[in-house]
Protein backbone atom coordinates (compact mmCIF):
# COMPACT_ATOMS: atom_id res chain seq x y z
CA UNK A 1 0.00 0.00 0.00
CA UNK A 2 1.63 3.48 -1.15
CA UNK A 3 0.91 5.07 2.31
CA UNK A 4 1.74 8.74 0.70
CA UNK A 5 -1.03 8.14 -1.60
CA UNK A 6 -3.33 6.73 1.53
CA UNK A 7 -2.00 9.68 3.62
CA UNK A 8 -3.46 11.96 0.80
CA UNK A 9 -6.87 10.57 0.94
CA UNK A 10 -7.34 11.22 4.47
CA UNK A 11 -6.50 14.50 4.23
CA UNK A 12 -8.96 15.10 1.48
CA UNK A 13 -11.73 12.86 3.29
CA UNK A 14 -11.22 15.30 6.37
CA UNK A 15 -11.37 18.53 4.14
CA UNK A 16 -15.03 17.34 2.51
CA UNK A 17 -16.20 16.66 5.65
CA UNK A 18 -15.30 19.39 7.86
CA UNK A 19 -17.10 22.17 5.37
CA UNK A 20 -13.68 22.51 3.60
CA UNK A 21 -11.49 22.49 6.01
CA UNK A 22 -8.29 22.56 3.85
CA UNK A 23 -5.44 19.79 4.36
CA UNK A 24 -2.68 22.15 4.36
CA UNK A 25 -3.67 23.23 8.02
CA UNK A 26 -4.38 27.18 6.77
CA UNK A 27 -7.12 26.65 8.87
CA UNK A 28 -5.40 26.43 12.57
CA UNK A 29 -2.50 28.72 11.58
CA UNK A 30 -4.76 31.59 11.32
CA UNK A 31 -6.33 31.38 14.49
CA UNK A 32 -3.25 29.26 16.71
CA UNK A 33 0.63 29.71 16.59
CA UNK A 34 2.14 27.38 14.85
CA UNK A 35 3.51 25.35 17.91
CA UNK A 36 0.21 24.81 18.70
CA UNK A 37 -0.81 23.09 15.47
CA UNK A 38 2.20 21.23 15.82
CA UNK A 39 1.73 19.50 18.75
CA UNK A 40 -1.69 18.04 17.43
CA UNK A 41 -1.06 15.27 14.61
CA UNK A 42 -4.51 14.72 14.56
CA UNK A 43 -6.15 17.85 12.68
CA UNK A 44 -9.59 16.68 12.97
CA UNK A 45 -9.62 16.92 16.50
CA UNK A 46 -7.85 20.66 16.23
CA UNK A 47 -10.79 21.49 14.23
CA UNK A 48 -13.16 20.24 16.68
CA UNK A 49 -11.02 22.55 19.67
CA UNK A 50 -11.61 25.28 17.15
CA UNK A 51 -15.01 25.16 16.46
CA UNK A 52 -15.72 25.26 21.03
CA UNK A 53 -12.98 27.76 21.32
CA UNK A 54 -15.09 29.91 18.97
CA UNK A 55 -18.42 29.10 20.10
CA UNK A 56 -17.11 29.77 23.80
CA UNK A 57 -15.94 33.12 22.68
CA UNK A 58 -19.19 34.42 21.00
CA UNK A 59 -21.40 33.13 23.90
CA UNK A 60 -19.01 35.34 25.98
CA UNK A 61 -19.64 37.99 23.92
CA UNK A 62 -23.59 37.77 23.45
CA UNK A 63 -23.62 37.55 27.71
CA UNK A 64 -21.93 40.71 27.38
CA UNK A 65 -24.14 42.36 25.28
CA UNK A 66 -27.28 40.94 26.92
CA UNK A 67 -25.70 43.10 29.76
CA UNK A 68 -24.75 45.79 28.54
CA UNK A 69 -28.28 46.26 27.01
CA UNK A 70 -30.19 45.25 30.56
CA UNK A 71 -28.27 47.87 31.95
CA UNK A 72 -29.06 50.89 29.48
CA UNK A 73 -32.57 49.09 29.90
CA UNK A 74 -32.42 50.01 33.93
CA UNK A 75 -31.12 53.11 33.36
CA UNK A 76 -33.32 54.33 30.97
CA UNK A 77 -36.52 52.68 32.97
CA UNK A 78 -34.73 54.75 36.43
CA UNK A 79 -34.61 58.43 34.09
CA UNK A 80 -38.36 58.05 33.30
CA UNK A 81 -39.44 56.43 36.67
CA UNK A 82 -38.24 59.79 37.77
CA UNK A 83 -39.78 61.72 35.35
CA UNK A 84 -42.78 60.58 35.90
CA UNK A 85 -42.98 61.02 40.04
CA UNK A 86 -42.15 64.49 38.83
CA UNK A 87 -45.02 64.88 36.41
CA UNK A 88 -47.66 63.56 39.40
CA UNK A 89 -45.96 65.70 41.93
CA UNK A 90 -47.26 68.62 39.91
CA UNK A 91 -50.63 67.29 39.04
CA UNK A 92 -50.83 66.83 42.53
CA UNK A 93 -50.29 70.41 43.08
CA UNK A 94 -52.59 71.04 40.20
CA UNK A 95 -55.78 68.97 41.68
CA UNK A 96 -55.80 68.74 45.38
CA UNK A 97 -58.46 65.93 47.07
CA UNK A 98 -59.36 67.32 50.85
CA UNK A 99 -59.64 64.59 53.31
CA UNK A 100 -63.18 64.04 52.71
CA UNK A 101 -62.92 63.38 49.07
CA UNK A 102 -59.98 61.00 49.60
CA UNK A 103 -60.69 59.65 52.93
CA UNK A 104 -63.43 56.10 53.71
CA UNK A 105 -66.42 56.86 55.20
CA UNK A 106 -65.54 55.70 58.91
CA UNK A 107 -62.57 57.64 58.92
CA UNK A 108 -64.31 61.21 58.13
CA UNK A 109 -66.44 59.76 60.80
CA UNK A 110 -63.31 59.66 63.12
CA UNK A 111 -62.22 62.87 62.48
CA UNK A 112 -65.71 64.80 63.01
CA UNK A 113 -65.72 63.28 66.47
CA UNK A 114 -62.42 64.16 67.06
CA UNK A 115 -63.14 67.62 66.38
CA UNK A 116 -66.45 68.11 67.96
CA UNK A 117 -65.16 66.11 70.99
CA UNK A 118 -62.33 68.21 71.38
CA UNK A 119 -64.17 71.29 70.91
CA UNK A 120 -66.82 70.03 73.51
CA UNK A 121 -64.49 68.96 76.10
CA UNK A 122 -62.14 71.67 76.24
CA UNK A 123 -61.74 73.94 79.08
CA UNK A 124 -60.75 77.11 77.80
CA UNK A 125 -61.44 79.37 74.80
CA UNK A 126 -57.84 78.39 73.99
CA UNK A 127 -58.61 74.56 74.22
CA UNK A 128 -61.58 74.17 71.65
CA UNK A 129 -59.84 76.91 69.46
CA UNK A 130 -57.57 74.25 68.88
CA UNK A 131 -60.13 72.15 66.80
CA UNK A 132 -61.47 75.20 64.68
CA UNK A 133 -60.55 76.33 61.46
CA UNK A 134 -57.73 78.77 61.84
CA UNK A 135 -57.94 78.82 65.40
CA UNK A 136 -55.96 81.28 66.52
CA UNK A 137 -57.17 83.58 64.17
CA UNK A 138 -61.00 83.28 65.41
CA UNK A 139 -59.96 82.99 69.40
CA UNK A 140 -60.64 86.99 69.48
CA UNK A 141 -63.89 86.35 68.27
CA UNK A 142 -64.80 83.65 70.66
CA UNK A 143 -63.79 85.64 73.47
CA UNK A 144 -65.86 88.88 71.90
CA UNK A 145 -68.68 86.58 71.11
CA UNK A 146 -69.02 84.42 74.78
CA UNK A 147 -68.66 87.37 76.34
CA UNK A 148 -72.33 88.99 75.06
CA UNK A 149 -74.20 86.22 74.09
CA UNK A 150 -76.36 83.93 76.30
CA UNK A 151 -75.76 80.88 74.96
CA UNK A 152 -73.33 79.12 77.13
CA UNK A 153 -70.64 77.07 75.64
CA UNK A 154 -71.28 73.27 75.57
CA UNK A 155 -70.10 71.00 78.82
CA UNK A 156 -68.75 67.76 78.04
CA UNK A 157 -69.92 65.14 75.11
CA UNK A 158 -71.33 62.56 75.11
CA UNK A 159 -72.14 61.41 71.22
CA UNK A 160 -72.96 62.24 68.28
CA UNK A 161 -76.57 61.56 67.39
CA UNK A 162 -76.88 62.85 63.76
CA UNK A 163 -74.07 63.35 60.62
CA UNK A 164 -75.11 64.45 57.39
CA UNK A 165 -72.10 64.95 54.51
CA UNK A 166 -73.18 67.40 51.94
CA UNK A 167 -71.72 69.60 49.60
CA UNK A 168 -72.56 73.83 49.35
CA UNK A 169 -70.66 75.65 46.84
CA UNK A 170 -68.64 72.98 46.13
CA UNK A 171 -67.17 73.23 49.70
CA UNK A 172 -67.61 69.24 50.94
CA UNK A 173 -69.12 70.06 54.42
CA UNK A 174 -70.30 68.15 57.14
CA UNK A 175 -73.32 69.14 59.88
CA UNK A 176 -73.21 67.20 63.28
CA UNK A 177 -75.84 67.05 65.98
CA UNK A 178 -74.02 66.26 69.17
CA UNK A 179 -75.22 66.05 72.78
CA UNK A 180 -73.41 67.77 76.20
CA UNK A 181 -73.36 66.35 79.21
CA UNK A 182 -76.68 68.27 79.85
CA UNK A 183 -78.38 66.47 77.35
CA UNK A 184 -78.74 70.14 75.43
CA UNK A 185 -78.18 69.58 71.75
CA UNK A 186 -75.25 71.29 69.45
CA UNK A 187 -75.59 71.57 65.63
CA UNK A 188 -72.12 72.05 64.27
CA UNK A 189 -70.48 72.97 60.86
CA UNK A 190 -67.63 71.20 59.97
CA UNK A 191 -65.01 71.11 57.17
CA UNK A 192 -62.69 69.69 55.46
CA UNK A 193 -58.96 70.24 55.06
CA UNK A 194 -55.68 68.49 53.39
CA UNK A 195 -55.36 66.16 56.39
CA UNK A 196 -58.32 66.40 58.97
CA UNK A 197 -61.70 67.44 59.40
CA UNK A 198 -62.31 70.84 61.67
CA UNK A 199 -65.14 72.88 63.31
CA UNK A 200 -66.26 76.02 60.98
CA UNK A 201 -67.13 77.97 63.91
CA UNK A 202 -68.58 81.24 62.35
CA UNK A 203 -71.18 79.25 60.83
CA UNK A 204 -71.56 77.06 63.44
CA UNK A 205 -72.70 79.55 66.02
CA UNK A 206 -74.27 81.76 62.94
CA UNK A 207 -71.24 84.50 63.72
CA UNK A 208 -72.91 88.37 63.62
CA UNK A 209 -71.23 91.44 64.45
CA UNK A 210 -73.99 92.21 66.68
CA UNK A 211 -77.16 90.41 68.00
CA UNK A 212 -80.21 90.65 65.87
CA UNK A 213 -82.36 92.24 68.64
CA UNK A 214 -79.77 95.05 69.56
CA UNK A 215 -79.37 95.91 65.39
CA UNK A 216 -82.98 96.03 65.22
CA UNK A 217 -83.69 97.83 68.69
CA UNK A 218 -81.38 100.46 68.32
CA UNK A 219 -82.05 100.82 64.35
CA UNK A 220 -77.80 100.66 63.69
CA UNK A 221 -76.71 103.25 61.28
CA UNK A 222 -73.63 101.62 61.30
CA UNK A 223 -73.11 98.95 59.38
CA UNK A 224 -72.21 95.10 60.78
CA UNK A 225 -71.75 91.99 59.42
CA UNK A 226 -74.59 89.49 59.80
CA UNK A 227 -75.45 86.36 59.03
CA UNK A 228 -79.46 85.25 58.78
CA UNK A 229 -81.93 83.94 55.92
CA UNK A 230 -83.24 86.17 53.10
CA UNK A 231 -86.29 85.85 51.42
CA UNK A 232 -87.10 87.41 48.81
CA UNK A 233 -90.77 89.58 49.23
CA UNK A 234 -92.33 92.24 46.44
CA UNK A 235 -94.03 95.10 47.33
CA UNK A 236 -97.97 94.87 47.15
CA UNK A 237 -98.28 98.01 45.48
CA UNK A 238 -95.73 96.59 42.56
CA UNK A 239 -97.15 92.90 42.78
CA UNK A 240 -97.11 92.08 38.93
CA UNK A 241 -94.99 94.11 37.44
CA UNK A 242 -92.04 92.87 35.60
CA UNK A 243 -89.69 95.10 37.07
CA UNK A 244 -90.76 95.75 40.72
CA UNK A 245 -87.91 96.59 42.56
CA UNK A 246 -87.44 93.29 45.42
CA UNK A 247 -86.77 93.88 49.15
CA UNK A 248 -85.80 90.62 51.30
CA UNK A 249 -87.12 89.73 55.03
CA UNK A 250 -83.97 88.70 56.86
CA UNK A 251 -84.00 86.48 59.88
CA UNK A 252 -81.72 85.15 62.57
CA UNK A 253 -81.05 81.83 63.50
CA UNK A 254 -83.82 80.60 65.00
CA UNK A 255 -86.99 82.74 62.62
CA UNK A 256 -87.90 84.47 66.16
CA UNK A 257 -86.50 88.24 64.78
CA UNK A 258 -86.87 89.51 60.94
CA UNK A 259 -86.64 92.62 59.36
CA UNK A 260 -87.32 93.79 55.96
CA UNK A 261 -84.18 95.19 54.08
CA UNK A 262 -83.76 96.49 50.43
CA UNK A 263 -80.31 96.24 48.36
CA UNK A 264 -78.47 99.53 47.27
CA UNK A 265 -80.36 100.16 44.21
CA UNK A 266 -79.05 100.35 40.58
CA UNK A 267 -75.92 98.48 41.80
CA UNK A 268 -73.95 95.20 41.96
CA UNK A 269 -75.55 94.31 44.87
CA UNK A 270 -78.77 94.53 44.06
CA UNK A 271 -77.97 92.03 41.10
CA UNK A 272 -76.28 89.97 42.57
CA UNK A 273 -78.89 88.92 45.40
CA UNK A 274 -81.65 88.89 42.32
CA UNK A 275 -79.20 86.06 41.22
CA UNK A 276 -79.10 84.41 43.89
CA UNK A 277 -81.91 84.55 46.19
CA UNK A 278 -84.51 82.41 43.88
CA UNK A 279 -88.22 83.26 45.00
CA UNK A 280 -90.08 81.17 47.42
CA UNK A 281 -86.77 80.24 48.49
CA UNK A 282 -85.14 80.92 52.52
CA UNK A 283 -81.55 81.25 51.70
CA UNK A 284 -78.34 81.23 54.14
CA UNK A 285 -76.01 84.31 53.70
CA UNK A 286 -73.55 86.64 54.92
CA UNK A 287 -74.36 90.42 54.53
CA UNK A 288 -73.38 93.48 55.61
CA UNK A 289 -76.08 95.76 56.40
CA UNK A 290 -77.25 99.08 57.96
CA UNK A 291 -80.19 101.18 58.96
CA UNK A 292 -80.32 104.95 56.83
CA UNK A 293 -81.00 108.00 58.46
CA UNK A 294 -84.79 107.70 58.70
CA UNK A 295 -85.10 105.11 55.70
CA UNK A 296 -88.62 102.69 56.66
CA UNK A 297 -86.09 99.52 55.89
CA UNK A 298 -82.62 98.43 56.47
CA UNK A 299 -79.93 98.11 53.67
CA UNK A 300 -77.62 95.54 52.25
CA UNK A 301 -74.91 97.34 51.46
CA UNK A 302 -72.62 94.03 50.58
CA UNK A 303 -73.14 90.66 49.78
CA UNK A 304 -70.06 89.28 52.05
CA UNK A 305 -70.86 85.11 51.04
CA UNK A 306 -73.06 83.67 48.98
CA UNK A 307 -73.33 80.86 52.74
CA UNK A 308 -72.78 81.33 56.49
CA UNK A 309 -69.03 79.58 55.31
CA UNK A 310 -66.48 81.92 54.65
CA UNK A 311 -65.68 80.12 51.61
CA UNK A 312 -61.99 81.77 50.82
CA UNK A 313 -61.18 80.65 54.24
CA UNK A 314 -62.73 77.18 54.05
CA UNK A 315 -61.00 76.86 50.75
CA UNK A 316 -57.14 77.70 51.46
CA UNK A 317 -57.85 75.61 54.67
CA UNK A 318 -58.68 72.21 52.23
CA UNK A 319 -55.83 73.23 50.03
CA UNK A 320 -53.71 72.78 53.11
CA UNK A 321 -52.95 76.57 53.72
């Protein structure tokens, strides 16, 4: 057997079958030294080394990449995470929710007993203040306002007996019905801020400048800020005609003292309560109002709120303020 002639068989055997793998070993001197493809005699099994050694290398390189792309993935996901809790930190400056639009029924529940409690129980002026809206600002007025009045100031608490949530103005509001420890009965007005629920106490105790009788009695040029219900009334004589000037019969509280007043004519005012003050309706407002030098009714002079609530207030106090 001519073993050169054998010899060159093999070699081109292993080139067809090894996708061309060419006899003169081309193939391992461009990727190993040549002492390396020297001390293999068998270059079917160098191919074989080759063909891991390469596949090792690329599966190196594709865990690299798989890397390199999870973490420009993470980073990109961390830049617009961010951006985003920026973007809601303004809407949330845009659209504020009070405590009673955001907060379960039980807990507004909570927090109107908290503040009626507190209000109830306290010992000084300086005590229930604490559970009004702005507080310190209406402590003057407590002290001004227990000091002529008659009605005493609740003693203890012991429940409440009534809730009812509502909504004036778009103001969410709550009225409670609560009971001393005298069994005498307490309506009060209560609102909602960013985080709790407080007592509105000028509405609650129907706030006025000076009491209905006195204004009345004394026939007050001066003019005060009162609170009371206006109705609106015609004059008999103009009964029927389209544009019959209106007057309103204002009472306190309770209905026991009224008056009949007439807005400043040919003015805002006078619009404004036309507007508002729908007939056949007994409507809750804040005006200012005065008796003229010997005029047969009062006068509004200024339509302070459109409610009892002193909504500006009641409004910076939901928005946290």
């Amino acid at each position: 057997m001519n073993v050169e002639s054998e010899g060159e068989k093999r070699r081109e055997k292993r080139g067809k079958t090894f996708g061309g793998a060419r006899a003169d070993e081309y193939l391992f001197n461009n990727s190993m030294s040549c002492e390396e493809v020297d001390a293999f005699d068998d270059p079917e099994l160098y191919s074989e080394k080759l063909v891991v050694g390469r596949t090792v290398r690329n599966l190196g390189f594709g865990i690299l990449g798989l890397l390199v792309v999870a973490l420009v993935g993470i980073f990109v996901l961390i830049q617009w995470s961010t951006k985003n809790e920026d973007e809601v930190a303004v809407d949330s400056d845009l659209v504020v929710l009070s405590f009673m639009e955001r907060a379960k029924p039980a807990e507004i529940k909570a927090s109107v007993e908290q503040a009626v409690r507190g209000f109830m129980e306290g010992e000084t002026l300086e005590e229930r203040a604490r559970y009004l809206v702005r507080g310190e600002e209406m402590l003057p007025l407590l002290k001004e306002y227990y000091k002529r009045v008659q009605n005493p100031l609740p003693r203890g608490f012991t429940g409440i007996n009534e809730q009812i949530n509502s909504a004036f103005g778009g103001i969410p509001l709550t009225a409670a019905r609560a009971l001393d420890e005298d069994r005498d009965e307490h309506w009060f007005t209560v609102v909602s801020g960013r985080d709790q629920m407080l007592i509105d106490w000028e509405s609650t105790v129907c706030y006025g400048e000076i009491e209905w009788g006195n204004f009345i009695k004394n026939r007050a040029e001066k003019e005060y800020l009162m609170r009371g219900y206006l109705l609106r009334v015609v004059d008999e004589e103009q009964a029927g005609k389209g544009d019959a000037p209106l007057y309103y019969r204002v009472k306190d509280r309770s209905g026991a003292v009224s008056i009949v007043a007439e807005p400043s004519r040919g003015g805002k005012v006078e619009s404004l309560l036309k507007s508002l003050v729908a007939e056949g309706e007994s409507r809750p407002m804040t005006v200012r109002i005065k008796f003229g030098d010997g005029e047969p009714f009062a006068q509004i002079t200024e339509v302070v709120h459109d409610l009892w609530i002193d909504v500006d207030r009641v409004e910076k106090f939901r928005e946290g303020e």
